[in-house]
PDB file of N, CA and C in Angstrom:
ATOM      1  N   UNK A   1    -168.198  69.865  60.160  1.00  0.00           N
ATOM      2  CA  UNK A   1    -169.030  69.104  61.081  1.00  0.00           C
ATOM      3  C   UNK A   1    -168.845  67.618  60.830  1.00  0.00           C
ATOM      4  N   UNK A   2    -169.041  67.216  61.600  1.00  0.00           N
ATOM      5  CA  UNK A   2    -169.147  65.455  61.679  1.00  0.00           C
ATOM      6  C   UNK A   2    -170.581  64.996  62.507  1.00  0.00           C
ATOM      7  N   UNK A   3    -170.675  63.747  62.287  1.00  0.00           N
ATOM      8  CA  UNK A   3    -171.543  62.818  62.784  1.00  0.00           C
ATOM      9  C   UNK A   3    -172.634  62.867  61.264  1.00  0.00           C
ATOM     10  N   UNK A   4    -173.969  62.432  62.102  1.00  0.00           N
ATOM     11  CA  UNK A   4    -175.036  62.305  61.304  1.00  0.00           C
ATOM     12  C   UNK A   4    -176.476  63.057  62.202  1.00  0.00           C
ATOM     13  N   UNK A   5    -177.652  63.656  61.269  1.00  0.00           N
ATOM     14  CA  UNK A   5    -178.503  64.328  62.122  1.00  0.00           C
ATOM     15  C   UNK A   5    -179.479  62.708  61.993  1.00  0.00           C
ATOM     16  N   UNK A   6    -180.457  62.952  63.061  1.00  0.00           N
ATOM     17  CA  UNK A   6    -180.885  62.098  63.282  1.00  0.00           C
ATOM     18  C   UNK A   6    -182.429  62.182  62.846  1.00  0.00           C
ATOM     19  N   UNK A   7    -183.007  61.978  62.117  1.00  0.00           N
ATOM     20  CA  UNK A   7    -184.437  62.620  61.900  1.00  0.00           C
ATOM     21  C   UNK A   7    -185.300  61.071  62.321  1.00  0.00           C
ATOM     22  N   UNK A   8    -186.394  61.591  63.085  1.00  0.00           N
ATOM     23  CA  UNK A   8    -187.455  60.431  63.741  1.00  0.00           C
ATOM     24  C   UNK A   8    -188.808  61.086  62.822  1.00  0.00           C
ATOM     25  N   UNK A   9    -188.861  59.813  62.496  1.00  0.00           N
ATOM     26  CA  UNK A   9    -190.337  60.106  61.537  1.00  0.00           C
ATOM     27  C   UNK A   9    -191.375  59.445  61.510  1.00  0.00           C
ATOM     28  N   UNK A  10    -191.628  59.495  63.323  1.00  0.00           N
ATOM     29  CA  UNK A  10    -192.787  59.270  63.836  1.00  0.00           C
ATOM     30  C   UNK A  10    -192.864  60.129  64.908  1.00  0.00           C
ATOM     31  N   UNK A  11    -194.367  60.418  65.125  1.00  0.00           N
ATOM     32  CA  UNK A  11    -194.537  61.433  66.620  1.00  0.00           C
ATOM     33  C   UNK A  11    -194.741  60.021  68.021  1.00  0.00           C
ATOM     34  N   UNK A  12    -194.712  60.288  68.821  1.00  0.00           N
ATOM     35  CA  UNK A  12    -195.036  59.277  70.148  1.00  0.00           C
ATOM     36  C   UNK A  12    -193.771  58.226  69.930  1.00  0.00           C
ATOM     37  N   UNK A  13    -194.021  57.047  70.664  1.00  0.00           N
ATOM     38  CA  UNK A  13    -192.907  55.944  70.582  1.00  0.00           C
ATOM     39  C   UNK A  13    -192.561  55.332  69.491  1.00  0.00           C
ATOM     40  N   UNK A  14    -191.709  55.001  69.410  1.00  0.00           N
ATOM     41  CA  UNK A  14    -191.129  53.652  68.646  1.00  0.00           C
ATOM     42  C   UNK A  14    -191.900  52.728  68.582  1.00  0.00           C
ATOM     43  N   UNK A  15    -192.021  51.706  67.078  1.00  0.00           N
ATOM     44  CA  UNK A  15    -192.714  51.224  66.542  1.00  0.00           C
ATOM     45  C   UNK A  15    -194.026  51.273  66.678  1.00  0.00           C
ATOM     46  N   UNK A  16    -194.937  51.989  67.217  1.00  0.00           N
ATOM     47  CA  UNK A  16    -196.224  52.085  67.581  1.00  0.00           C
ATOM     48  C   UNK A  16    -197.041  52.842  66.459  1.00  0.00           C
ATOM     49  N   UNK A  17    -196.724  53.254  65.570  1.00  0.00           N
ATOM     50  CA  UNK A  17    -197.235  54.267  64.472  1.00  0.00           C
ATOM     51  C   UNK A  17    -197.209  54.007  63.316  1.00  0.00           C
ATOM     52  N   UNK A  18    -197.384  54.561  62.386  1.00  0.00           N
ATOM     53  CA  UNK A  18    -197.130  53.911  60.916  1.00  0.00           C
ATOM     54  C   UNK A  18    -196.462  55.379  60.419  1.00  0.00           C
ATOM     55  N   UNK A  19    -195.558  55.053  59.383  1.00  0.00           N
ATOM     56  CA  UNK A  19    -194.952  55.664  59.136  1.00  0.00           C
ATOM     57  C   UNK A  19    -195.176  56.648  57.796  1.00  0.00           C
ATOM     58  N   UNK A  20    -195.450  58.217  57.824  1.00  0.00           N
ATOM     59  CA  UNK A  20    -195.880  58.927  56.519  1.00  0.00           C
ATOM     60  C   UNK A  20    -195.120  59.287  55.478  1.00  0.00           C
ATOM     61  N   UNK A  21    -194.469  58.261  54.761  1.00  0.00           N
ATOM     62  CA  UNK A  21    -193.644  58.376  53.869  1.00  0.00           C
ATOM     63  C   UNK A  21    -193.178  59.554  53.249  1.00  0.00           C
ATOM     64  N   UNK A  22    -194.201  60.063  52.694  1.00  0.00           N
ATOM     65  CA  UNK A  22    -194.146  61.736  51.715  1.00  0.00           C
ATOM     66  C   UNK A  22    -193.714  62.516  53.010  1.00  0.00           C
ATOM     67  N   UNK A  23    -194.653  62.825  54.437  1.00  0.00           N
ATOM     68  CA  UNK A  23    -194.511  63.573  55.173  1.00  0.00           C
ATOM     69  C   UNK A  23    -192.761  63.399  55.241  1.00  0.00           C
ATOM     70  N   UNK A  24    -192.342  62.239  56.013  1.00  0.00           N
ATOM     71  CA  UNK A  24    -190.871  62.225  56.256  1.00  0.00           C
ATOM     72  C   UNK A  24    -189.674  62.795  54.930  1.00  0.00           C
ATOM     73  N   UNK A  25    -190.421  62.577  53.880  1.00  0.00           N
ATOM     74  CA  UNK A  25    -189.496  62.738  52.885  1.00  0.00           C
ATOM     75  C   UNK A  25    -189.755  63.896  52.410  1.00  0.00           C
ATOM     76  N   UNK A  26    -190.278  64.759  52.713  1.00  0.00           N
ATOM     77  CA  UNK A  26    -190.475  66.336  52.423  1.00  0.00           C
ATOM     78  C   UNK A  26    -189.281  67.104  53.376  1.00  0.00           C
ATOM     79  N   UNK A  27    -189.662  66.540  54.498  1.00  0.00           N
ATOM     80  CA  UNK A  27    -188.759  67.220  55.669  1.00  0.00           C
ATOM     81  C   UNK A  27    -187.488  66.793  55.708  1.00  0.00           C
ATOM     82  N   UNK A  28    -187.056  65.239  55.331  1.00  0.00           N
ATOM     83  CA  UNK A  28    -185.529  65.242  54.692  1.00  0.00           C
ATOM     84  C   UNK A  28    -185.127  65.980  53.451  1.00  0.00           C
ATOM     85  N   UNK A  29    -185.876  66.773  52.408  1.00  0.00           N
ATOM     86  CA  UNK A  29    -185.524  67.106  51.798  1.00  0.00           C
ATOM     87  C   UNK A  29    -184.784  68.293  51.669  1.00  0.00           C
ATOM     88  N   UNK A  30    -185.857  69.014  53.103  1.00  0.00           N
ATOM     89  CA  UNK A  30    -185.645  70.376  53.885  1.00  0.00           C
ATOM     90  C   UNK A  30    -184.401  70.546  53.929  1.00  0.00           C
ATOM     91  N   UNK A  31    -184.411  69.535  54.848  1.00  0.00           N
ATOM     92  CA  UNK A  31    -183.135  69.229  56.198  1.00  0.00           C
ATOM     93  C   UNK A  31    -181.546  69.408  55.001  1.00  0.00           C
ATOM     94  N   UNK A  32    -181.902  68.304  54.099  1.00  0.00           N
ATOM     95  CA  UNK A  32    -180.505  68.143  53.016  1.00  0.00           C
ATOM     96  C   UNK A  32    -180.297  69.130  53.074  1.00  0.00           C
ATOM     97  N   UNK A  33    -181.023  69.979  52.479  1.00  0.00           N
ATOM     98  CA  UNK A  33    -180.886  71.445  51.681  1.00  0.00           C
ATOM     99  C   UNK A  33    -180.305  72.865  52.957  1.00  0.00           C
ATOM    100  N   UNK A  34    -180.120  72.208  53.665  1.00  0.00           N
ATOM    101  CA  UNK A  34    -179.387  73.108  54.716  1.00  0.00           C
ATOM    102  C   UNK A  34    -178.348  72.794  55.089  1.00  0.00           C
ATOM    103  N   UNK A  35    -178.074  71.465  54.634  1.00  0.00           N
ATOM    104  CA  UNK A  35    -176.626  71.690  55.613  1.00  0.00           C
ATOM    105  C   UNK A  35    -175.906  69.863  54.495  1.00  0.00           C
ATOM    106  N   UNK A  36    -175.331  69.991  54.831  1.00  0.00           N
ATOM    107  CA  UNK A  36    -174.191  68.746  53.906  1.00  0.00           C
ATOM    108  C   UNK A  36    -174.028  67.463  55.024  1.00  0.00           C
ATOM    109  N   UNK A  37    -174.314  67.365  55.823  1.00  0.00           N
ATOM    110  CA  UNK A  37    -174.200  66.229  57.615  1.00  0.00           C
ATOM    111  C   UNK A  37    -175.432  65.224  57.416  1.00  0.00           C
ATOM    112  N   UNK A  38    -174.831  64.106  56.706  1.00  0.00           N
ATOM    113  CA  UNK A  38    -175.744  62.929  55.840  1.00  0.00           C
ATOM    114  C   UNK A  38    -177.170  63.050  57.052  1.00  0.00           C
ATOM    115  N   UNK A  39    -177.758  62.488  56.480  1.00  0.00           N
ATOM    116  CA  UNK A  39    -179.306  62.570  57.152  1.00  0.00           C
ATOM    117  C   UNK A  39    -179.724  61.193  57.471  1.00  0.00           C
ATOM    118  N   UNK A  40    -179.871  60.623  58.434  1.00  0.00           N
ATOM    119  CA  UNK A  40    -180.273  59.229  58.703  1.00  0.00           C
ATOM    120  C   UNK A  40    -181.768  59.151  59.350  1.00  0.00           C
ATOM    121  N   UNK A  41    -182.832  58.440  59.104  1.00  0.00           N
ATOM    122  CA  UNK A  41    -184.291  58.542  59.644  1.00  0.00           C
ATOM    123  C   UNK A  41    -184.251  57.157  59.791  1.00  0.00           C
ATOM    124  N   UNK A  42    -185.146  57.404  60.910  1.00  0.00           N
ATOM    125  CA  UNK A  42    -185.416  55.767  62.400  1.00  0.00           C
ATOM    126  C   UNK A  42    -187.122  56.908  62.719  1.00  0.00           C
ATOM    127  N   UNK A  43    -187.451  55.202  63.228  1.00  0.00           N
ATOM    128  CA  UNK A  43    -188.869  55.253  64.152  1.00  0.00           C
ATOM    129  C   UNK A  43    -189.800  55.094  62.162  1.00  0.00           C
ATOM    130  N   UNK A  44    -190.523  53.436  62.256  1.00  0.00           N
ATOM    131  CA  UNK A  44    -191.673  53.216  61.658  1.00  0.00           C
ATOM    132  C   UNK A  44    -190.606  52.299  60.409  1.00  0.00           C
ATOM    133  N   UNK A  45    -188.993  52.659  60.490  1.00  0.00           N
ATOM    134  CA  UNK A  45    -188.914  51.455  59.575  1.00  0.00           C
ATOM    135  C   UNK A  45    -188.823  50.422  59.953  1.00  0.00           C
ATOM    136  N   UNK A  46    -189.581  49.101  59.097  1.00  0.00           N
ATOM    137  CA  UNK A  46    -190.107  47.666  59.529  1.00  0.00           C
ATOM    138  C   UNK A  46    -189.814  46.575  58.362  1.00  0.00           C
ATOM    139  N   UNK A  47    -189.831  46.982  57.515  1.00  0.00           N
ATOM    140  CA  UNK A  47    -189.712  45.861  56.641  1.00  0.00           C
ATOM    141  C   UNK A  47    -189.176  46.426  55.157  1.00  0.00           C
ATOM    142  N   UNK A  48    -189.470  46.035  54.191  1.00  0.00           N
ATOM    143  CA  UNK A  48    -188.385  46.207  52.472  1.00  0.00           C
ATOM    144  C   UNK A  48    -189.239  47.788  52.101  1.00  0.00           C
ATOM    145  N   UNK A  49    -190.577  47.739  52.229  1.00  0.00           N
ATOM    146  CA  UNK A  49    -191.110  49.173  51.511  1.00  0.00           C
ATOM    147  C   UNK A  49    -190.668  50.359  52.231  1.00  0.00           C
ATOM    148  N   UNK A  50    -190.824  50.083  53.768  1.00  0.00           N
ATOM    149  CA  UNK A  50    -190.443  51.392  54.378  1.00  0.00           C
ATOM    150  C   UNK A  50    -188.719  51.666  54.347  1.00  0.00           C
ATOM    151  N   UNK A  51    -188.010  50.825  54.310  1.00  0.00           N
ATOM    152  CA  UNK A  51    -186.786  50.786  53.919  1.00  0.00           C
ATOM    153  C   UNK A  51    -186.179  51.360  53.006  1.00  0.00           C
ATOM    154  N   UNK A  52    -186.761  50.772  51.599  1.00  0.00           N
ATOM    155  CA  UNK A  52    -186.635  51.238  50.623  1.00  0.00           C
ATOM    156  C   UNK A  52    -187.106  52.845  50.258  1.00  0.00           C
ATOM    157  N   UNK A  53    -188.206  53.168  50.437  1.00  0.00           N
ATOM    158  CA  UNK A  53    -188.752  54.440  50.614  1.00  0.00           C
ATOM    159  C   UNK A  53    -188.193  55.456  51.006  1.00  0.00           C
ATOM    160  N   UNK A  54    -187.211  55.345  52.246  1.00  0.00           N
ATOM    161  CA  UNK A  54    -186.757  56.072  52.951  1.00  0.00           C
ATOM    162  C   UNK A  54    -185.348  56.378  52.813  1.00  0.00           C
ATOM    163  N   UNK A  55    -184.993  54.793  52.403  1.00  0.00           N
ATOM    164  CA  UNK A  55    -183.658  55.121  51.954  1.00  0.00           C
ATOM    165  C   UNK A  55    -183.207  55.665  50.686  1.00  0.00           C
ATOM    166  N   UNK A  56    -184.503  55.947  49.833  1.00  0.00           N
ATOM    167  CA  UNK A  56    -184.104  56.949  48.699  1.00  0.00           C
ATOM    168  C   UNK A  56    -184.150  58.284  48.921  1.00  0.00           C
ATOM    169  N   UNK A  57    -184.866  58.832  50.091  1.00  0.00           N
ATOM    170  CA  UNK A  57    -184.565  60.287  50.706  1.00  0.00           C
ATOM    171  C   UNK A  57    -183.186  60.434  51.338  1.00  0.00           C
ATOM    172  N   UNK A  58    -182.960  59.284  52.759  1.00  0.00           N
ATOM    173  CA  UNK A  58    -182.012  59.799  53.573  1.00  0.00           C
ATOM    174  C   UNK A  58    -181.084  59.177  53.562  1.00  0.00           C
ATOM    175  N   UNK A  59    -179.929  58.994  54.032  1.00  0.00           N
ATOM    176  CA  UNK A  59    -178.498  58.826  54.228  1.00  0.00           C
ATOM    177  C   UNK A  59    -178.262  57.484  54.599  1.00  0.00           C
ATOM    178  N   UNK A  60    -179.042  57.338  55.465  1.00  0.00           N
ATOM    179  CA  UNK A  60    -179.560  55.627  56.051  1.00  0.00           C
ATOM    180  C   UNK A  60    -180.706  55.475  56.764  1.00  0.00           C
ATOM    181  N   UNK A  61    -180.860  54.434  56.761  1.00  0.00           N
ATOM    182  CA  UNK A  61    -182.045  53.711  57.630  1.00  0.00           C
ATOM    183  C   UNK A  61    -181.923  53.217  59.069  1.00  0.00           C
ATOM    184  N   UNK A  62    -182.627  53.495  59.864  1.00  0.00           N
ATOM    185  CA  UNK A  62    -182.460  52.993  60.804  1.00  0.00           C
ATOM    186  C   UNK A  62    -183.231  52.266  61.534  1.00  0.00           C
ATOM    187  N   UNK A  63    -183.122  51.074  62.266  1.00  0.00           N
ATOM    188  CA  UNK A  63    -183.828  49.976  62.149  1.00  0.00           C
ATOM    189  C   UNK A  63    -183.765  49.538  63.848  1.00  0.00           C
ATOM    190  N   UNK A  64    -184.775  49.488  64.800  1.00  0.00           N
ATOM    191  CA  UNK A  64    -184.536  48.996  66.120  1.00  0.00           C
ATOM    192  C   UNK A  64    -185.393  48.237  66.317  1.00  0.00           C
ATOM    193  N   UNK A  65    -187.149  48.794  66.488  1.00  0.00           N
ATOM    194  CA  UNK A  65    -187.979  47.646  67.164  1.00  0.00           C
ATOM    195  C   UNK A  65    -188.386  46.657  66.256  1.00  0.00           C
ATOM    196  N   UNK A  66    -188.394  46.946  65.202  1.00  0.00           N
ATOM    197  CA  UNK A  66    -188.638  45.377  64.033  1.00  0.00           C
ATOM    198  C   UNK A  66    -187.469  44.242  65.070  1.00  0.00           C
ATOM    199  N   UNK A  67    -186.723  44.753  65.000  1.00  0.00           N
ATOM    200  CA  UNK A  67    -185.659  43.535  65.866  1.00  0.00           C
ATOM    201  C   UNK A  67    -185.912  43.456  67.040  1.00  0.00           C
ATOM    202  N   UNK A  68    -185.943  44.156  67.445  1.00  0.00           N
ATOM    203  CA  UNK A  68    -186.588  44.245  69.256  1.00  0.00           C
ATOM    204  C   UNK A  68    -187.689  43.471  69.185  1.00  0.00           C
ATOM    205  N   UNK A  69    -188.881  43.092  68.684  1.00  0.00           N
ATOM    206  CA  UNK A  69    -189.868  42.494  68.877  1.00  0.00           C
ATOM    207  C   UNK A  69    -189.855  41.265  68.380  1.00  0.00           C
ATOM    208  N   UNK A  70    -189.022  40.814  67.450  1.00  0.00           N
ATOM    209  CA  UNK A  70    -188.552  39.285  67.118  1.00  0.00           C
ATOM    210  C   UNK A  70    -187.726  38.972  68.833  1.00  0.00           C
ATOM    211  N   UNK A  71    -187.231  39.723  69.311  1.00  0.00           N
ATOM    212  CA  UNK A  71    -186.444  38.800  70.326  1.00  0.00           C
ATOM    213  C   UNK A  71    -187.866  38.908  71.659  1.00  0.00           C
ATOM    214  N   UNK A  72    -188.749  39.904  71.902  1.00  0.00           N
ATOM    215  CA  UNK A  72    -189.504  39.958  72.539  1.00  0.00           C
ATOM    216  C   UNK A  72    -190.873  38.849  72.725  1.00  0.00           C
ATOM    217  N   UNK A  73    -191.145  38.735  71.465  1.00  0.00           N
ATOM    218  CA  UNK A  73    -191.838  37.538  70.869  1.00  0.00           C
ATOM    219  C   UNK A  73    -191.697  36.385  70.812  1.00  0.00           C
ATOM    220  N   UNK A  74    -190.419  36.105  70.540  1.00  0.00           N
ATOM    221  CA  UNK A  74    -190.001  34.125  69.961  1.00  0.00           C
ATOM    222  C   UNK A  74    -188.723  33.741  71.061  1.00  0.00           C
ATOM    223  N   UNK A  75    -188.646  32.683  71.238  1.00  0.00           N
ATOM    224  CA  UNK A  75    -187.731  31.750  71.550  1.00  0.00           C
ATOM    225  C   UNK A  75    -186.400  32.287  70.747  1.00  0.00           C
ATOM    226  N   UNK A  76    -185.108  32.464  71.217  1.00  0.00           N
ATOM    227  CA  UNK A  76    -184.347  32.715  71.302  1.00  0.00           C
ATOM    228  C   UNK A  76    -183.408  32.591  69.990  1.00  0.00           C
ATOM    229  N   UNK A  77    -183.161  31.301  69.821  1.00  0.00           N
ATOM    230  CA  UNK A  77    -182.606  30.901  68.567  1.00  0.00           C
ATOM    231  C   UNK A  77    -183.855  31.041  67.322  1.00  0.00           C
ATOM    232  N   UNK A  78    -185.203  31.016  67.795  1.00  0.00           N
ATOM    233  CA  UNK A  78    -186.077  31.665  66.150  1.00  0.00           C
ATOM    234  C   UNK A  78    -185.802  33.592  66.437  1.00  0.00           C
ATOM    235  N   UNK A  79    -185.878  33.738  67.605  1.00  0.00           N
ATOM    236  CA  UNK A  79    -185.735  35.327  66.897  1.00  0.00           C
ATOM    237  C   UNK A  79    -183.591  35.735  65.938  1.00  0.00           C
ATOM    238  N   UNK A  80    -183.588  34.885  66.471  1.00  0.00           N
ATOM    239  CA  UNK A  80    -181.638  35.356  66.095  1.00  0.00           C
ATOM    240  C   UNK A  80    -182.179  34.466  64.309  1.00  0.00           C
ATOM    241  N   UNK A  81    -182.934  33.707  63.686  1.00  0.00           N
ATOM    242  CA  UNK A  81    -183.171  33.288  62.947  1.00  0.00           C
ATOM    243  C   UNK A  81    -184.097  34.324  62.028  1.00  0.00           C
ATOM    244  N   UNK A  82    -185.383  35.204  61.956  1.00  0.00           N
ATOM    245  CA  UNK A  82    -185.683  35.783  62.350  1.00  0.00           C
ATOM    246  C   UNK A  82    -185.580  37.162  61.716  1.00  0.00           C
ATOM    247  N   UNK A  83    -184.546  37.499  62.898  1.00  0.00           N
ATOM    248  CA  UNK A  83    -184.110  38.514  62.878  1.00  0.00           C
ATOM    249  C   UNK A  83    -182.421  38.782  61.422  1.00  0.00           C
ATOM    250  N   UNK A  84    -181.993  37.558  61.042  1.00  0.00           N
ATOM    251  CA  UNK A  84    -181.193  37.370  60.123  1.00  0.00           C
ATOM    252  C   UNK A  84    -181.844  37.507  59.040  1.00  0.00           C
ATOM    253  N   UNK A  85    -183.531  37.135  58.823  1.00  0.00           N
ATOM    254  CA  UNK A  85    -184.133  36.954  58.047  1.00  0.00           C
ATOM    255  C   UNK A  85    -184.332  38.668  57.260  1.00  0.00           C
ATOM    256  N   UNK A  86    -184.618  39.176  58.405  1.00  0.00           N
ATOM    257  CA  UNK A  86    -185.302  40.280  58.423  1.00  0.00           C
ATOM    258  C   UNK A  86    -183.731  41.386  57.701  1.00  0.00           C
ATOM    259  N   UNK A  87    -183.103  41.166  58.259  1.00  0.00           N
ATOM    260  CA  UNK A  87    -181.642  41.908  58.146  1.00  0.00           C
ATOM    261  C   UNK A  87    -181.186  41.709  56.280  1.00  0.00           C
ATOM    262  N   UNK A  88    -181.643  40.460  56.162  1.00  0.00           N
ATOM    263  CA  UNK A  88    -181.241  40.414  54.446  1.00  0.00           C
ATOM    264  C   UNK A  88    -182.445  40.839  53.329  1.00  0.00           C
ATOM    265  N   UNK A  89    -183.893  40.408  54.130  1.00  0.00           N
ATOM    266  CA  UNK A  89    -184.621  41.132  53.370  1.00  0.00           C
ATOM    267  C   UNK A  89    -184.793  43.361  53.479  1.00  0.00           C
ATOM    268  N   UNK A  90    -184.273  43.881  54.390  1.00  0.00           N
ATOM    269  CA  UNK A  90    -183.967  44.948  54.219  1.00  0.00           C
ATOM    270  C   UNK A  90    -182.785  45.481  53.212  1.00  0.00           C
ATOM    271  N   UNK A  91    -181.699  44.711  53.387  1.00  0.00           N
ATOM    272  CA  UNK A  91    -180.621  45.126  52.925  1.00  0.00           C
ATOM    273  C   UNK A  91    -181.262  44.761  51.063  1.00  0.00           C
ATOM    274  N   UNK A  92    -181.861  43.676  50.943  1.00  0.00           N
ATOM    275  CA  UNK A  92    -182.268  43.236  49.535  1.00  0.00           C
ATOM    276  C   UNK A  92    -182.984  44.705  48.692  1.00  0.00           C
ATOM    277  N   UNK A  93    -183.615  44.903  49.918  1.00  0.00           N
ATOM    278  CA  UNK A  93    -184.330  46.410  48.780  1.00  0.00           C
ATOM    279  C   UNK A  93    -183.628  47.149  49.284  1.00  0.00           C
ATOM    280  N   UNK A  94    -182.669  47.460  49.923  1.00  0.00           N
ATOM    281  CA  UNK A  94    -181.873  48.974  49.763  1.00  0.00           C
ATOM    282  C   UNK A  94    -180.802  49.059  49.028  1.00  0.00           C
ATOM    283  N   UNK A  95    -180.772  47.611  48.509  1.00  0.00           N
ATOM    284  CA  UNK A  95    -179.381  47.483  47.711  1.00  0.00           C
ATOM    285  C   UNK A  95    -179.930  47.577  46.282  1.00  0.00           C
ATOM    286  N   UNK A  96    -181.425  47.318  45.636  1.00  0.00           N
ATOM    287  CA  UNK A  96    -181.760  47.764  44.766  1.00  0.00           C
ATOM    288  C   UNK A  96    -182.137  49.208  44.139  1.00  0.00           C
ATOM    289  N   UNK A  97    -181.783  50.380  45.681  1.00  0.00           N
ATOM    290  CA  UNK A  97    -181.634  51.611  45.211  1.00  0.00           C
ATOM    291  C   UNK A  97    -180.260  51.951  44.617  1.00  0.00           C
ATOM    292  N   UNK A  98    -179.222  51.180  44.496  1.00  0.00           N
ATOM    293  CA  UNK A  98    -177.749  51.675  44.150  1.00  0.00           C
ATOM    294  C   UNK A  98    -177.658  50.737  42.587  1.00  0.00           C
TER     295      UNK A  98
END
C-alpha cells in the first residue's frame, strides 16, 4: 500500500473544537496496530502543545485553519508574517520529539 490514512480528530468542522488529546491518541494507536500506512491526524492542531502531542502518536501533523485564519483576520503581509511565525514555532516543538 501507499499513501497515508488520514485520521480527523475532531467531530463537526475544522478548527471549531478543541482537540482530545488521549481520545485521538488511543485511536492512533488502534489504527498503527493494524496496518503499517504512516498515520497522519488534522482538525484541532493550532499551536506547539497540540503539535507536539500529536506528533508523538502519529506520522504527521496536519495543520490548515491556524493558517487559514491568520490570512482571514490580518492584512496581508502581517498574516504571511504571522503565519511564518506560526510555521517555526510548530516545527520548534516537533523537532524536539526527534
Amino acid at each position: 500500500a501507499s499513501g497515508f490514512i488520514y485520521y480527523v480528530s475532531l467531530k463537526g468542522v475544522t478548527g471549531a473544537a478543541t482537540l482530545d488529546v488521549a481520545e485521538a491518541a488511543n485511536r492512533i494507536a488502534k489504527i498503527k496496530a493494524e496496518t503499517d500506512i504512516p498515520v497522519g491526524v488534522g482538525f484541532g492542531i493550532s499551536d506547539a502543545t497540540s503539535a507536539k502531542a500529536m506528533g508523538g502518536v502519529a506520522d504527521a501533523v496536519i495543520v490548515g485553519s491556524a493558517f487559514v485564519k491568520q490570512f482571514a483576520n490580518l492584512a496581508p503581509e502581517q498574516a504571511v508574517v504571522e503565519t511564518v511565525n506560526k510555521v517555526k514555532e510548530l516545527r520548534a516543538a516537533l523537532d524536539e520529539l526527534v
